[in-house]
N, C-alpha and C. Protein backbone atom coordinates (compact mmCIF):
# COMPACT_ATOMS: atom_id res chain seq x y z
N UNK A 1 -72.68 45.89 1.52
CA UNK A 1 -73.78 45.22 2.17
C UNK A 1 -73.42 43.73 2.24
N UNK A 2 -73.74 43.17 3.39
CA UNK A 2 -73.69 41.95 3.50
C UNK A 2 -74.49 40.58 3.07
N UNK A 3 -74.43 39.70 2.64
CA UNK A 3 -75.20 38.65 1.83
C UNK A 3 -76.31 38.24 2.86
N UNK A 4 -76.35 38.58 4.76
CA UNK A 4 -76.98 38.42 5.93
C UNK A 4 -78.02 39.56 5.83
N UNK A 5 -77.72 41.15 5.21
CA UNK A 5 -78.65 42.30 5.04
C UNK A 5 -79.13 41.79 3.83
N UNK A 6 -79.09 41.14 2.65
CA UNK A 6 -79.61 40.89 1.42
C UNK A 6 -80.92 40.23 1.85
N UNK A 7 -80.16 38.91 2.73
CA UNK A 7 -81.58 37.92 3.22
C UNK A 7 -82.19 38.64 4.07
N UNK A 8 -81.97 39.56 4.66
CA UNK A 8 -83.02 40.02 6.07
C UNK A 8 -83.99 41.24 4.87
N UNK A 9 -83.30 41.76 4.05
CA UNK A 9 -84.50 43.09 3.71
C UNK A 9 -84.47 43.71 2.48
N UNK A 10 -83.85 42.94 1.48
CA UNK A 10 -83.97 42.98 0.05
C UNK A 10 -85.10 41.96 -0.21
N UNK A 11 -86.10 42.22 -1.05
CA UNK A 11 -86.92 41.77 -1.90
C UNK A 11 -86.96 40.78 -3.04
N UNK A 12 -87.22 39.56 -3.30
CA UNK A 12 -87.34 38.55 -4.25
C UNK A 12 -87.34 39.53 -5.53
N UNK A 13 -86.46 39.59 -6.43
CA UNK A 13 -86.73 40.15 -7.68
C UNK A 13 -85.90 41.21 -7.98
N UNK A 14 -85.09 41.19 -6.80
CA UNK A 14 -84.20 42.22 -6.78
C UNK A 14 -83.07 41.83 -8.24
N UNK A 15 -82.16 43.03 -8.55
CA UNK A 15 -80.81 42.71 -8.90
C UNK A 15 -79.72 43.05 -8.13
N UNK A 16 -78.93 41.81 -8.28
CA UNK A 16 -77.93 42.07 -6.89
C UNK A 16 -76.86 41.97 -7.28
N UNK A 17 -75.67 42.80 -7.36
CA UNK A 17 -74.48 42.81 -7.53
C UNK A 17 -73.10 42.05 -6.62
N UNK A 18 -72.16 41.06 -6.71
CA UNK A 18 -71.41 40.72 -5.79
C UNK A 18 -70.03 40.54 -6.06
N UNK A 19 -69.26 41.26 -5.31
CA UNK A 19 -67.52 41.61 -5.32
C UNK A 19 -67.17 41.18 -4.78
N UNK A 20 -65.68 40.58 -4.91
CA UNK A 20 -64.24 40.68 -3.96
C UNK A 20 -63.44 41.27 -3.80
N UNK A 21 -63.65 42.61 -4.38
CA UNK A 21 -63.48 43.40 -3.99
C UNK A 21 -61.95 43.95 -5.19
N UNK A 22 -61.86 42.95 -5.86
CA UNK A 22 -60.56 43.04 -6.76
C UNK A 22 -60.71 43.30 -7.93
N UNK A 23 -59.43 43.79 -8.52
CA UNK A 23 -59.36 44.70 -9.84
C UNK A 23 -59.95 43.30 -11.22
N UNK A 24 -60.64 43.85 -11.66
CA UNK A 24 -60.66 43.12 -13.26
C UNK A 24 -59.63 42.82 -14.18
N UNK A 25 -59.28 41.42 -14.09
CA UNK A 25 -57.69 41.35 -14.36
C UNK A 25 -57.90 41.87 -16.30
N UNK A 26 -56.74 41.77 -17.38
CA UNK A 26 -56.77 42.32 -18.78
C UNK A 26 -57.64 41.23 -19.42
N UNK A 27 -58.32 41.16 -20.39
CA UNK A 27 -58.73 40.33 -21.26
C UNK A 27 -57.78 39.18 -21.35
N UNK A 28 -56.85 39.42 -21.80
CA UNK A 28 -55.84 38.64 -22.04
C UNK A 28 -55.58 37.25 -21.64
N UNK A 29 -55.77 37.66 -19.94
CA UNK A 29 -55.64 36.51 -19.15
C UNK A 29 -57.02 35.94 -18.54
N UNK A 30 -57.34 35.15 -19.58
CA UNK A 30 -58.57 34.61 -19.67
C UNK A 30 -58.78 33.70 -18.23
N UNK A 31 -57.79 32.94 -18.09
CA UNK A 31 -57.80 31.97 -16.87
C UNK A 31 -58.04 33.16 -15.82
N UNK A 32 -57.53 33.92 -15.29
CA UNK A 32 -57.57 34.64 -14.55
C UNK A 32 -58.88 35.48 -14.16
N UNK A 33 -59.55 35.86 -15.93
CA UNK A 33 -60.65 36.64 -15.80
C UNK A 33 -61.73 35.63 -15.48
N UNK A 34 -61.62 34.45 -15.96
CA UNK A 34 -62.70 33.23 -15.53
C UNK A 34 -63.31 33.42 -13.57
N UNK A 35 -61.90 33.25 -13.21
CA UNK A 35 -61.99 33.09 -11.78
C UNK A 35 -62.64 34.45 -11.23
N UNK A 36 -61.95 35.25 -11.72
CA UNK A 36 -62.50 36.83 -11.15
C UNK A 36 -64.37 36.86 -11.67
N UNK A 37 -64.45 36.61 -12.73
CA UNK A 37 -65.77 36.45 -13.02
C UNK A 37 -66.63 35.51 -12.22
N UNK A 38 -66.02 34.30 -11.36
CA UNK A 38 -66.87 33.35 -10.39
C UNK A 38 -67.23 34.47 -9.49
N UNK A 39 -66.30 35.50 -8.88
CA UNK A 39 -66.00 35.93 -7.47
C UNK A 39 -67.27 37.64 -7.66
N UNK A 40 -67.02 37.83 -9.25
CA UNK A 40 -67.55 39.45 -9.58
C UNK A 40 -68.29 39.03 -10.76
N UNK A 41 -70.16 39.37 -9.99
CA UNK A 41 -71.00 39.30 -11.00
C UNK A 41 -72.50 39.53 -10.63
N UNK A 42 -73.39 39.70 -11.23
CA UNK A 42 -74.38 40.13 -11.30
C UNK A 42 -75.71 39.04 -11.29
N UNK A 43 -76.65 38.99 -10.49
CA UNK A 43 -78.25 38.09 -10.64
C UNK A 43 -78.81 38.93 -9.63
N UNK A 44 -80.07 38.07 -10.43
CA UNK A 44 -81.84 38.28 -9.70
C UNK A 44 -82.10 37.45 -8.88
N UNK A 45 -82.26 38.05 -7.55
CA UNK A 45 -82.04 37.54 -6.34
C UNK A 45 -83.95 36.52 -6.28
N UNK A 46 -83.54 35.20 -6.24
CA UNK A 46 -84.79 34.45 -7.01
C UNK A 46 -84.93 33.34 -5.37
N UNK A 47 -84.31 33.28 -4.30
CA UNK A 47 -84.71 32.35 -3.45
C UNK A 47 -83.70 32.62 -2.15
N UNK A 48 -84.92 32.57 -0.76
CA UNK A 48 -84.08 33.08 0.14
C UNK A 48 -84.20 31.53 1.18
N UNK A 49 -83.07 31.10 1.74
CA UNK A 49 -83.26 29.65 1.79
C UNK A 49 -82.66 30.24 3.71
N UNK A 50 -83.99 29.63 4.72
CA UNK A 50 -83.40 29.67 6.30
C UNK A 50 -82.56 28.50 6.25
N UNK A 51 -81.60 28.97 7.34
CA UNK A 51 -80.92 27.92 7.89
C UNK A 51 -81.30 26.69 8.67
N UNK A 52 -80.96 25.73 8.69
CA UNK A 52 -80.96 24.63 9.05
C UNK A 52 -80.12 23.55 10.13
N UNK A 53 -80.32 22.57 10.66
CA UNK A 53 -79.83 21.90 11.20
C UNK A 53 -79.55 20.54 11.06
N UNK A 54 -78.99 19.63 10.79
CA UNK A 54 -79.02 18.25 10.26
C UNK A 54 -77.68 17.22 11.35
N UNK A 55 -78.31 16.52 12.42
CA UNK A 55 -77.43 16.02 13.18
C UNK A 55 -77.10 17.64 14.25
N UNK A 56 -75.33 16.74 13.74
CA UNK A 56 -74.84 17.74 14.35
C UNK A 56 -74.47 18.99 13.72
N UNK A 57 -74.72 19.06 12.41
CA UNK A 57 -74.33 20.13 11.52
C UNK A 57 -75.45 21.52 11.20
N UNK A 58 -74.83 22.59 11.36
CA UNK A 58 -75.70 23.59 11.53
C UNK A 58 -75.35 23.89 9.62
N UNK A 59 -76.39 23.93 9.00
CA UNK A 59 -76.45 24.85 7.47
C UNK A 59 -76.61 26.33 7.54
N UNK A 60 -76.12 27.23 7.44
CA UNK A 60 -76.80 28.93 7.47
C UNK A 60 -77.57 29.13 6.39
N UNK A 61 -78.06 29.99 6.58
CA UNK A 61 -79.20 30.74 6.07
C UNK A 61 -78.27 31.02 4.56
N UNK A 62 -78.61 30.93 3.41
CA UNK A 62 -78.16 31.41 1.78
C UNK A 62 -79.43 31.36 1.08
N UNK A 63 -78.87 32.74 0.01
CA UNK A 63 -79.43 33.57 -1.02
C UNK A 63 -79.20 33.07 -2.16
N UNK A 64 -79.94 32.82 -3.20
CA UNK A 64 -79.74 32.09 -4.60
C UNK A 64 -80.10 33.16 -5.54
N UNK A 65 -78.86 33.22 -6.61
CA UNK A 65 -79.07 34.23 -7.35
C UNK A 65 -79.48 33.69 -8.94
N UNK A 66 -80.37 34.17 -9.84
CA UNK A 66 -79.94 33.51 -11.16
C UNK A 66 -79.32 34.25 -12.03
N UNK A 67 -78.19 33.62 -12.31
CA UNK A 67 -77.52 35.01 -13.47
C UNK A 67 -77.54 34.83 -14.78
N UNK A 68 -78.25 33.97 -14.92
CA UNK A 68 -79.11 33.89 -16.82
C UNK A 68 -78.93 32.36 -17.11
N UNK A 69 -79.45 33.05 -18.43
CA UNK A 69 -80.06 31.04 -18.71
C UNK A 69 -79.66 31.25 -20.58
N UNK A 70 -78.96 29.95 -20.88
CA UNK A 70 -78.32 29.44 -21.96
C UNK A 70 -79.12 28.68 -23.07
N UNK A 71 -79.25 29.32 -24.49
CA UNK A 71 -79.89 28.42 -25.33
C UNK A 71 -80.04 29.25 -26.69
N UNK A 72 -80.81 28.41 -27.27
CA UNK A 72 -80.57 29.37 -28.61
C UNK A 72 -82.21 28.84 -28.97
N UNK A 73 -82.52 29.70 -29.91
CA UNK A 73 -84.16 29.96 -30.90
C UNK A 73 -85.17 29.79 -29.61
N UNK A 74 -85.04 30.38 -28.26
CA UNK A 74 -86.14 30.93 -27.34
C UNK A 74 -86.09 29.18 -26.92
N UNK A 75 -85.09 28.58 -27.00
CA UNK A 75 -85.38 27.04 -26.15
C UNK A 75 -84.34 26.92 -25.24
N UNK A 76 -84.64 27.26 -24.07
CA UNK A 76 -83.46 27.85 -22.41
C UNK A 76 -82.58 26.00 -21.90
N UNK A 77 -81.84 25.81 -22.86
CA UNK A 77 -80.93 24.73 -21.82
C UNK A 77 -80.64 24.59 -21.08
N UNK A 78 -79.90 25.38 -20.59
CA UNK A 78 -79.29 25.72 -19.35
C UNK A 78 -79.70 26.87 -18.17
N UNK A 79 -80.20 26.28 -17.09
CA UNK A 79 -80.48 27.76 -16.39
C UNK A 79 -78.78 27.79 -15.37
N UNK A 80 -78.62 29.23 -14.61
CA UNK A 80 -77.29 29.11 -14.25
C UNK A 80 -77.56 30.08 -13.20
N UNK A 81 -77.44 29.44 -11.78
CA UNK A 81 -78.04 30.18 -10.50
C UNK A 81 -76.69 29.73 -9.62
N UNK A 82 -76.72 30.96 -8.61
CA UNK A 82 -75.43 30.63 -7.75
C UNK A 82 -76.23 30.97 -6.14
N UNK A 83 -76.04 30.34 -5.19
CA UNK A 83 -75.94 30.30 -3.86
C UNK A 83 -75.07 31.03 -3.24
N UNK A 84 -75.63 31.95 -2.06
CA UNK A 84 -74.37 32.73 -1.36
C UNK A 84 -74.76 32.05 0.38
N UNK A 85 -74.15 31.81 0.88
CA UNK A 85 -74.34 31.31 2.34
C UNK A 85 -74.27 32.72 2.87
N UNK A 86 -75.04 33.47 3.68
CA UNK A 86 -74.87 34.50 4.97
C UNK A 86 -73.94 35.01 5.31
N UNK A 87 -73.10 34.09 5.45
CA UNK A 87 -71.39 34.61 5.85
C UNK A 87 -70.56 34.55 4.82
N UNK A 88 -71.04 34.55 3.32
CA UNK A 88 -69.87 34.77 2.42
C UNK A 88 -69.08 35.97 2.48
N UNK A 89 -68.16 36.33 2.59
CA UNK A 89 -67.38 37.26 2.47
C UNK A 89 -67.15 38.08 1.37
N UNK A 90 -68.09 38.28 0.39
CA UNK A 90 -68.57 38.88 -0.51
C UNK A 90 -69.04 40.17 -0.31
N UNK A 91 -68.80 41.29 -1.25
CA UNK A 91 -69.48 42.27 -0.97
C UNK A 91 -70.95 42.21 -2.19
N UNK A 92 -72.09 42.59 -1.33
CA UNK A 92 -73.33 42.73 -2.13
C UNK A 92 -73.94 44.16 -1.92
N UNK A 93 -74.52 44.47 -3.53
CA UNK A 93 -75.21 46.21 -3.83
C UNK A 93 -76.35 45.73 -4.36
N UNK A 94 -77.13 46.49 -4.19
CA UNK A 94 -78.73 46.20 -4.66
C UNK A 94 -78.55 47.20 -6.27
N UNK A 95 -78.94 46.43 -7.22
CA UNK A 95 -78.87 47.09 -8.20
C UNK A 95 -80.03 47.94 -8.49
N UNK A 96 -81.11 46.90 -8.48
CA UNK A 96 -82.19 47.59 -8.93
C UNK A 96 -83.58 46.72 -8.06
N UNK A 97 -84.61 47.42 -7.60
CA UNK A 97 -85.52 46.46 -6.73
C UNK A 97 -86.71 46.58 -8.08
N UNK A 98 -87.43 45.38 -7.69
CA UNK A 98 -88.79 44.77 -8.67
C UNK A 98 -89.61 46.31 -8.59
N UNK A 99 -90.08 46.70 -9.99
CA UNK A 99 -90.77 48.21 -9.99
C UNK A 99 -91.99 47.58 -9.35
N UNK A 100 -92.43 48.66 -8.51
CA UNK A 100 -94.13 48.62 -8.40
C UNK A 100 -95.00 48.13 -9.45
N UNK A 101 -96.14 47.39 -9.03
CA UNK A 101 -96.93 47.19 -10.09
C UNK A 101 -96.57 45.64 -10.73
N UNK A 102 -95.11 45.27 -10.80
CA UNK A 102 -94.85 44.05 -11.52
C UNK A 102 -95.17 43.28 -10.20
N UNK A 103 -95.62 42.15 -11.06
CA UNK A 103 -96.14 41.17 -10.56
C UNK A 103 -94.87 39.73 -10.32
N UNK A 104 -94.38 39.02 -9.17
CA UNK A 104 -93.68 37.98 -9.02
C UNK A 104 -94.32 36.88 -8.89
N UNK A 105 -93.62 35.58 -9.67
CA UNK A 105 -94.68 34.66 -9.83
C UNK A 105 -93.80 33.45 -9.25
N UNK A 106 -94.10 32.94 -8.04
CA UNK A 106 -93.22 32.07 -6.99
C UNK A 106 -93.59 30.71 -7.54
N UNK A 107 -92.77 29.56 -7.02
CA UNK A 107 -93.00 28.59 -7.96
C UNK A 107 -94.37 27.53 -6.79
N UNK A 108 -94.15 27.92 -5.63
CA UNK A 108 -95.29 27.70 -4.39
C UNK A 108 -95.34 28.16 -3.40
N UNK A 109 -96.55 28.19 -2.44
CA UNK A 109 -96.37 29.28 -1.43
C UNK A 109 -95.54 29.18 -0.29
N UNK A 110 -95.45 29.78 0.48
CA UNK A 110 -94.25 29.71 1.76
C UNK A 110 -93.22 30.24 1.57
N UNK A 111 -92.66 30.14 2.94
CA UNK A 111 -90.89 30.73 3.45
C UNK A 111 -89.76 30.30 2.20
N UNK A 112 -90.43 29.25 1.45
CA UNK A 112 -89.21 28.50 0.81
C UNK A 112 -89.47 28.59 -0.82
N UNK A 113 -90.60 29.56 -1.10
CA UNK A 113 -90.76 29.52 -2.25
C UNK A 113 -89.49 30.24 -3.55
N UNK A 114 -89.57 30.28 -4.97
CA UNK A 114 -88.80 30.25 -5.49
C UNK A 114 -89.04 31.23 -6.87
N UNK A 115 -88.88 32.24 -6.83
CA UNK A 115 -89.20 33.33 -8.11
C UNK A 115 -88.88 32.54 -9.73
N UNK A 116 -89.65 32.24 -10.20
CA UNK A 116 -89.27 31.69 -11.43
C UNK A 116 -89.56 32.55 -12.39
N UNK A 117 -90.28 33.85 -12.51
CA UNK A 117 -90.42 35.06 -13.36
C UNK A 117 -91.02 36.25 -12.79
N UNK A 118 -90.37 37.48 -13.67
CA UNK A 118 -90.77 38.39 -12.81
C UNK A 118 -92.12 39.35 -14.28
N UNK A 119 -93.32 39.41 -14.25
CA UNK A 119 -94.14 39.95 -14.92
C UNK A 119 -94.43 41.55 -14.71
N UNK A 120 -94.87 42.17 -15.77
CA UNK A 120 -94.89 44.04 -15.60
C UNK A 120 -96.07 44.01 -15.11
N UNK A 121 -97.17 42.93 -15.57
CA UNK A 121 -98.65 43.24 -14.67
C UNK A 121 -99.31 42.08 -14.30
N UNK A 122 -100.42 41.91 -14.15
CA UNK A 122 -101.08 40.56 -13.66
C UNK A 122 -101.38 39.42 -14.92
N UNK A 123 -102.02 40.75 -15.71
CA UNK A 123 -102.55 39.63 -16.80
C UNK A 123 -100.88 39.16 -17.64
N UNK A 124 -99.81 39.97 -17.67
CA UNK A 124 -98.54 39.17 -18.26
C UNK A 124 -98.44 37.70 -17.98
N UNK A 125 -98.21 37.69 -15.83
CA UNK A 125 -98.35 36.88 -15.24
C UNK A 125 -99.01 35.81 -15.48
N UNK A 126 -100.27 36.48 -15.44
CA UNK A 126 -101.22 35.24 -16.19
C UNK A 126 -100.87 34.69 -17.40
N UNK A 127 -100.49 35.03 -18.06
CA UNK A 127 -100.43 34.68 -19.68
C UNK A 127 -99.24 33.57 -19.70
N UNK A 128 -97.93 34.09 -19.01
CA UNK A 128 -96.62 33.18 -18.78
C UNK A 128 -96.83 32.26 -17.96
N UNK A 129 -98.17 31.85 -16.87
CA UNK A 129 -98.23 31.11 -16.19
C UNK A 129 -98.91 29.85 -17.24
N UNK A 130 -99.54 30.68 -17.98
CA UNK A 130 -100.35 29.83 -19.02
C UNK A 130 -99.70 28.83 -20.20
N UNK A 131 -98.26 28.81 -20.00
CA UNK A 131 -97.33 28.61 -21.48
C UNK A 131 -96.50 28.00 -20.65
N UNK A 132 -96.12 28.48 -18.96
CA UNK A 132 -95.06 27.27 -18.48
C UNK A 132 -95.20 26.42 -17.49
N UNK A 133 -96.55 26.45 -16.89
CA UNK A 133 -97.19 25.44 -15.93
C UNK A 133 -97.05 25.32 -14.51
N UNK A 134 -96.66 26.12 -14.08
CA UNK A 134 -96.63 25.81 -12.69
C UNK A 134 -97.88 25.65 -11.94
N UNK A 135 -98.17 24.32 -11.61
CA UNK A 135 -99.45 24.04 -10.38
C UNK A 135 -99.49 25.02 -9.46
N UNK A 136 -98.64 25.05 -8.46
CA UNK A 136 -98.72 25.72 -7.17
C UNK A 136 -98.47 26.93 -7.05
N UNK A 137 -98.11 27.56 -8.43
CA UNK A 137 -97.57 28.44 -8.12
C UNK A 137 -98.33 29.81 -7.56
N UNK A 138 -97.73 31.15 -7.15
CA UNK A 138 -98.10 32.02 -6.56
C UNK A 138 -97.68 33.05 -6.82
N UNK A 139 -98.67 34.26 -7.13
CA UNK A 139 -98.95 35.60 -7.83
C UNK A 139 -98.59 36.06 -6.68
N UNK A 140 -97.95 37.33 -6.85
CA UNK A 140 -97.77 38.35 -5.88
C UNK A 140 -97.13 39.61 -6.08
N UNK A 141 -97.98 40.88 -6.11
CA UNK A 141 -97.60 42.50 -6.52
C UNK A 141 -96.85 42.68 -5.48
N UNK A 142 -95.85 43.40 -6.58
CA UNK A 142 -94.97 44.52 -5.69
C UNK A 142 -95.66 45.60 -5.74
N UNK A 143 -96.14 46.34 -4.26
CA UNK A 143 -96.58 47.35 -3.77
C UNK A 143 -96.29 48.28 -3.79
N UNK A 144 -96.59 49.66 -3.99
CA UNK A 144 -96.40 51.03 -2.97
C UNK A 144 -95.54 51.14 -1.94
N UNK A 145 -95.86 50.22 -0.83
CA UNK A 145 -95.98 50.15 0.27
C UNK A 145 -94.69 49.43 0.50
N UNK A 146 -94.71 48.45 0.17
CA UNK A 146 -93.51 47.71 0.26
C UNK A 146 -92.13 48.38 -0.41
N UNK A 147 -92.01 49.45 -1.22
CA UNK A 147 -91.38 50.52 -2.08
C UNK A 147 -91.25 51.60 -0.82
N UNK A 148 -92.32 51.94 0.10
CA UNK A 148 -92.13 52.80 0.59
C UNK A 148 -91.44 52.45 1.71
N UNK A 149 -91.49 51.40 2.48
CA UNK A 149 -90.97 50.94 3.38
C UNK A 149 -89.30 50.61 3.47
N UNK A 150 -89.49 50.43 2.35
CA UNK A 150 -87.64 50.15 2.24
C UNK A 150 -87.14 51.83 2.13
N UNK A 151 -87.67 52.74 1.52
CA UNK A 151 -87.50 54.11 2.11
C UNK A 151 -87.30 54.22 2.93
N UNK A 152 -87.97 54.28 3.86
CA UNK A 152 -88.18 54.25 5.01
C UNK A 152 -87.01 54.08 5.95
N UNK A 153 -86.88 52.46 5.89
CA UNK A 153 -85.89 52.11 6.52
C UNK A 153 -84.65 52.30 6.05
N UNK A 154 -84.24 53.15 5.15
CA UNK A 154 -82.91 53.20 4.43
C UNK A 154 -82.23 51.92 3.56
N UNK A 155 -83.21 51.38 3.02
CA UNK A 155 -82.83 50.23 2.27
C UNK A 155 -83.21 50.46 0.81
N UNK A 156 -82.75 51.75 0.19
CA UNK A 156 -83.47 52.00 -0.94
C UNK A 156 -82.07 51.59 -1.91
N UNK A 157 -82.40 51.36 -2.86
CA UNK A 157 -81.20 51.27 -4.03
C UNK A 157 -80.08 52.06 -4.37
């Protein structure tokens, strides 16, 4: 699947897998496995960003993934998110889509908003909204419907 099918009809909350398609070099060769690890790896597909125009320069449309966050005794230092532009030449698999019922909690509303947690029900939602502050932010269930539709269209996991 292409990083262009990810943005058109995968779901905020997804897990998304992305290859180059190449072998996992030995432990051994750490330098090597570093790089292969930039190219082959795993996030929660957390922000879908349209393309743009600036002058004369056209930006494409990219997918922001987060692939975890760094710290120790429950205090997150580091968060660690990667960008895919539309035309990366990457291969992408849908690992797993947001279950029904959980609740996504965007950081504000609109085209450009930004998944900052994903909750099992409303009142979770509520509770984590309550401990990390987001003003603007925005509640929103994953459906039935929206589960069934990607059926539907052959976009199931």
């Amino acid at each position: 699947m292409s990083a262009q099918l990810i943005f058109d009809h995968v779901p905020l909350g997804a897990i998304i897998r992305y290859s180059d398609g190449s072998p996992r070099p030995p432990e051994r060769n750490r330098r090597k496995l570093r790089a292969w690890d930039s190219r082959n790896n795993t996030g929660r597909l957390v922000r879908k960003q349209t393309g743009t125009r600036v002058g004369e320069t056209t930006i494409p449309a990219a997918i922001t993934l987060h692939e975890g966050d760094f710290g120790s005794k429950a205090v997150i230092v580091l968060k660690v998110f990667k960008t895919f532009s539309v035309d990366s030449d990457l291969a992408f698999t849908v690992v797993e889509r947001p279950a029904i019922g959980s609740v996504l909690v965007l950081d504000r509303p609109g085209d450009e908003a930004e998944l900052v947690h994903v909750a099992t029900s409303r009142q979770a939602a509520d509770e984590w909204l309550s401990r990390h502050g987001y003003p603007n932010a925005v509640l929103r269930e994953v459906t039935a419907d929206e589960a069934a539709a990607d059926q539907v269209e052959g976009r199931a996991a």
